[in-house]
Protein backbone atom coordinates (compact mmCIF):
# COMPACT_ATOMS: atom_id res chain seq x y z
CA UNK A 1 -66.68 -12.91 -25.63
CA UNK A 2 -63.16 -14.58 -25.63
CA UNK A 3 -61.97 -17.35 -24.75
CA UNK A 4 -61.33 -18.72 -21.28
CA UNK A 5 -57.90 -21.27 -21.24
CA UNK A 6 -57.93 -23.61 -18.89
CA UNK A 7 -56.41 -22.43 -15.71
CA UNK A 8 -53.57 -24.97 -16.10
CA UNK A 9 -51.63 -23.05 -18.05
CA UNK A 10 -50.39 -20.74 -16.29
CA UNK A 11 -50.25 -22.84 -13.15
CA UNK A 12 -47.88 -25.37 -14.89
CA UNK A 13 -46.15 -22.72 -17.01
CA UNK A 14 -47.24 -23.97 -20.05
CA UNK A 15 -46.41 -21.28 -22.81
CA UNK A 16 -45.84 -23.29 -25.66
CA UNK A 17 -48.54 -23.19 -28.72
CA UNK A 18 -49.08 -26.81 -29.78
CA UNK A 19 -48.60 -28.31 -25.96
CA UNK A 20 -51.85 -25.04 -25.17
CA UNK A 21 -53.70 -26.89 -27.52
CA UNK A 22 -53.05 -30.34 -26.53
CA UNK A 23 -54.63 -29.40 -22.89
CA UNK A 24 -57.45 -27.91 -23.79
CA UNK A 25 -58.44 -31.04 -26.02
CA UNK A 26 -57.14 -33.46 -23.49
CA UNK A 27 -57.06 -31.64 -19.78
CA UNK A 28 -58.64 -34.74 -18.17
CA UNK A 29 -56.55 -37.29 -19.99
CA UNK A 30 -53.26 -35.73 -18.29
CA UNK A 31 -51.80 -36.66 -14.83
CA UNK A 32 -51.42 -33.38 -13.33
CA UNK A 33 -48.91 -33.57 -10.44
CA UNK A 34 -48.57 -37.06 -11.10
CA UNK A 35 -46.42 -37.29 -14.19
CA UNK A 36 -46.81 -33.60 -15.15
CA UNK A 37 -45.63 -31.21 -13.23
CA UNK A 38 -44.38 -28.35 -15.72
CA UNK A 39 -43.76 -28.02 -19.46
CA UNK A 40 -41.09 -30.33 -19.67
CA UNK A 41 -42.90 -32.83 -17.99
CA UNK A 42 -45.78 -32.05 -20.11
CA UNK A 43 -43.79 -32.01 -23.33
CA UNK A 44 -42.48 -35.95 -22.02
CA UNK A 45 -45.69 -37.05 -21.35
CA UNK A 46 -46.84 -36.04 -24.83
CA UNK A 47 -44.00 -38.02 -26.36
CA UNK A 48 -43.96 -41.07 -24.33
CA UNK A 49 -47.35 -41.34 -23.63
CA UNK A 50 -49.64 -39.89 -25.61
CA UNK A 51 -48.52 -40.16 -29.11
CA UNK A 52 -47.59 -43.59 -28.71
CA UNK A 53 -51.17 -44.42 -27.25
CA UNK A 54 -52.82 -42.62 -30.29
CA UNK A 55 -50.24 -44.93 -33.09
CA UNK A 56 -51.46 -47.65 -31.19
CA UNK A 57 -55.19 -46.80 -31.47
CA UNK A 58 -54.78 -46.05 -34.97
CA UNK A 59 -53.08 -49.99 -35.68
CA UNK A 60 -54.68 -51.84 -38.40
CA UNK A 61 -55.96 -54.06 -35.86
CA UNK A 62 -58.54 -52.59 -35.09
CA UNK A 63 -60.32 -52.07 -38.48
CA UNK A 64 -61.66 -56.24 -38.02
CA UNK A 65 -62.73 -55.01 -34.98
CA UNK A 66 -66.57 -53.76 -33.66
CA UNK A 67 -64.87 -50.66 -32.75
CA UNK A 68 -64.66 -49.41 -36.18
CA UNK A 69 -66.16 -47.20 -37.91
CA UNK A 70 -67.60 -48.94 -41.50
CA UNK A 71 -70.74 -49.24 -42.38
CA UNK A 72 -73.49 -52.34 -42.55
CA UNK A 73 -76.22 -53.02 -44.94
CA UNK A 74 -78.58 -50.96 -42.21
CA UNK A 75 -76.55 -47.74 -42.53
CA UNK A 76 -77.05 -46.98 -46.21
CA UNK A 77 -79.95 -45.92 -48.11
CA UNK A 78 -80.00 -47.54 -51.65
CA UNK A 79 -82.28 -45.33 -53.32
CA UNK A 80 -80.52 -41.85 -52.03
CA UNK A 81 -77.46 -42.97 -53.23
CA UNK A 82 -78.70 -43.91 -56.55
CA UNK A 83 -80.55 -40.76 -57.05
CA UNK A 84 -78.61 -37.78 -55.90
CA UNK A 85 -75.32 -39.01 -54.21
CA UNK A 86 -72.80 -36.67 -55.50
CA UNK A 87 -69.70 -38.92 -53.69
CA UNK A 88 -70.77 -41.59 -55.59
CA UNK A 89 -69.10 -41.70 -59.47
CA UNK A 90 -71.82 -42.13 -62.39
CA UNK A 91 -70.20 -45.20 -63.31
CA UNK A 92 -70.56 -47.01 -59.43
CA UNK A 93 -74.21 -45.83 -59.70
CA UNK A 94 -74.67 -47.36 -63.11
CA UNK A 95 -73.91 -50.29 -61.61
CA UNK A 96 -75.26 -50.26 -58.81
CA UNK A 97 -78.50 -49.68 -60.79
CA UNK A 98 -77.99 -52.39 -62.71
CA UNK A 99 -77.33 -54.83 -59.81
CA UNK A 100 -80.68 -53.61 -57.85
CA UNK A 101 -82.49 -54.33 -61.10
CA UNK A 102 -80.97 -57.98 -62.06
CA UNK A 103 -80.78 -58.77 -58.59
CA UNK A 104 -82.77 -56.92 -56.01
CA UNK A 105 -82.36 -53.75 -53.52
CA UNK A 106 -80.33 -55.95 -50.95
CA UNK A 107 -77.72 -57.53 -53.22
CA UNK A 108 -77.28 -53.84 -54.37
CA UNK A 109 -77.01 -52.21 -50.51
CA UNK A 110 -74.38 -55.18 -49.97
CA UNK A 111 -72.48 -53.77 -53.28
CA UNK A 112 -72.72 -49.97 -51.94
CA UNK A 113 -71.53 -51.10 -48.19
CA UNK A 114 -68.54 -52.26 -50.14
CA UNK A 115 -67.99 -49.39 -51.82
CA UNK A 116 -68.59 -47.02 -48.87
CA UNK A 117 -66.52 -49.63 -46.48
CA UNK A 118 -63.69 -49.03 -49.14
CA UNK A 119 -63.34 -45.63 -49.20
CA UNK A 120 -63.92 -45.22 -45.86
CA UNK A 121 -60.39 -47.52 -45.08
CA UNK A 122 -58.67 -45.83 -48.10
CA UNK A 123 -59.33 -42.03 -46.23
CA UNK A 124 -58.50 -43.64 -43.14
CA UNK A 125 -55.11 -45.35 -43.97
CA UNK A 126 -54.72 -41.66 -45.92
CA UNK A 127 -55.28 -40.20 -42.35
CA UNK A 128 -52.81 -42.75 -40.67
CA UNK A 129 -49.99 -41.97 -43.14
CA UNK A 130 -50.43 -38.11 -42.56
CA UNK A 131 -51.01 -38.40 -38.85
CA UNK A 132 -47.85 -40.46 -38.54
CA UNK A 133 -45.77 -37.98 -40.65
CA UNK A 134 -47.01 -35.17 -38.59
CA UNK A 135 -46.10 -37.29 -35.42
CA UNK A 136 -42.55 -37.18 -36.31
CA UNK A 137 -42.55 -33.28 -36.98
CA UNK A 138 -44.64 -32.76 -33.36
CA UNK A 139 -42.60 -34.99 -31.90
CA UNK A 140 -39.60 -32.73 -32.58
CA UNK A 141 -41.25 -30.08 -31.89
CA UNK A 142 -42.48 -31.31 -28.64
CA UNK A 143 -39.52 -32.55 -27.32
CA UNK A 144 -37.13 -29.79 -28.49
């Protein structure tokens, strides 16, 4: 079976690798004879609209937000991560241990919703950086 592109394509002339890939992820999201009208236009749209839109989603902003995407006390199991969670170093386990013992299971959940919390905004500022790089590079590809 192959694959079926969207019928756009060729009724908009759109020959162009990335800008194929950008309508099949986001056909509906594009104003077809509105704004875009042809490759050019498409390429334009991508540059002035959609990129920006996605920087602007990605603003640090949003993290203190309840659209994000950390976890809460509620999301985490205590005694999965301290038994076989092989993201977790020995050493944050260890002490994690040692907090649910001295302490009590929710002190400890509150210490691992830290730790996931943190890594989670330390892979998503990683993302960020890289998208942004890679915006500048599309972008001149885009709007050769």
């Amino acid at each position: 079976m192959s694959y079926r592109w969207p019928t756009k394509l060729s009724r908009f002339g759109i020959s162009d690798p990335l800008l194929k890939v950008l309508v099949v992820k986001y056909e509906n999201e594009i104003p077809w004879q509105v704004e875009v009208r042809d490759e050019a236009s498409l390429a334009a749209f991508v540059t002035e609209v959609m990129w920006p839109a996605q920087l602007r989603r990605m603003d640090s902003s949003a993290i203190g937000s309840k659209r994000n995407c950390l976890v809460t006390p509620r999301h985490v199991d205590l005694e999965l991560a301290l038994g076989n969670d092989n993201e977790l170093d020995r050493e944050v386990v260890e002490i994690l241990g040692l907090i649910r013992d001295e302490s009590g299971p929710e002190e400890a959940r509150e210490e691992l919703v830290k730790v996931v919390n943190e890594r989670k905004l330390r892979a998503f500022a990683e993302w960020c950086s890289h998208f942004k790089t890679a915006y500048c590079v599309l972008t001149l590809h885009v709007g050769r």
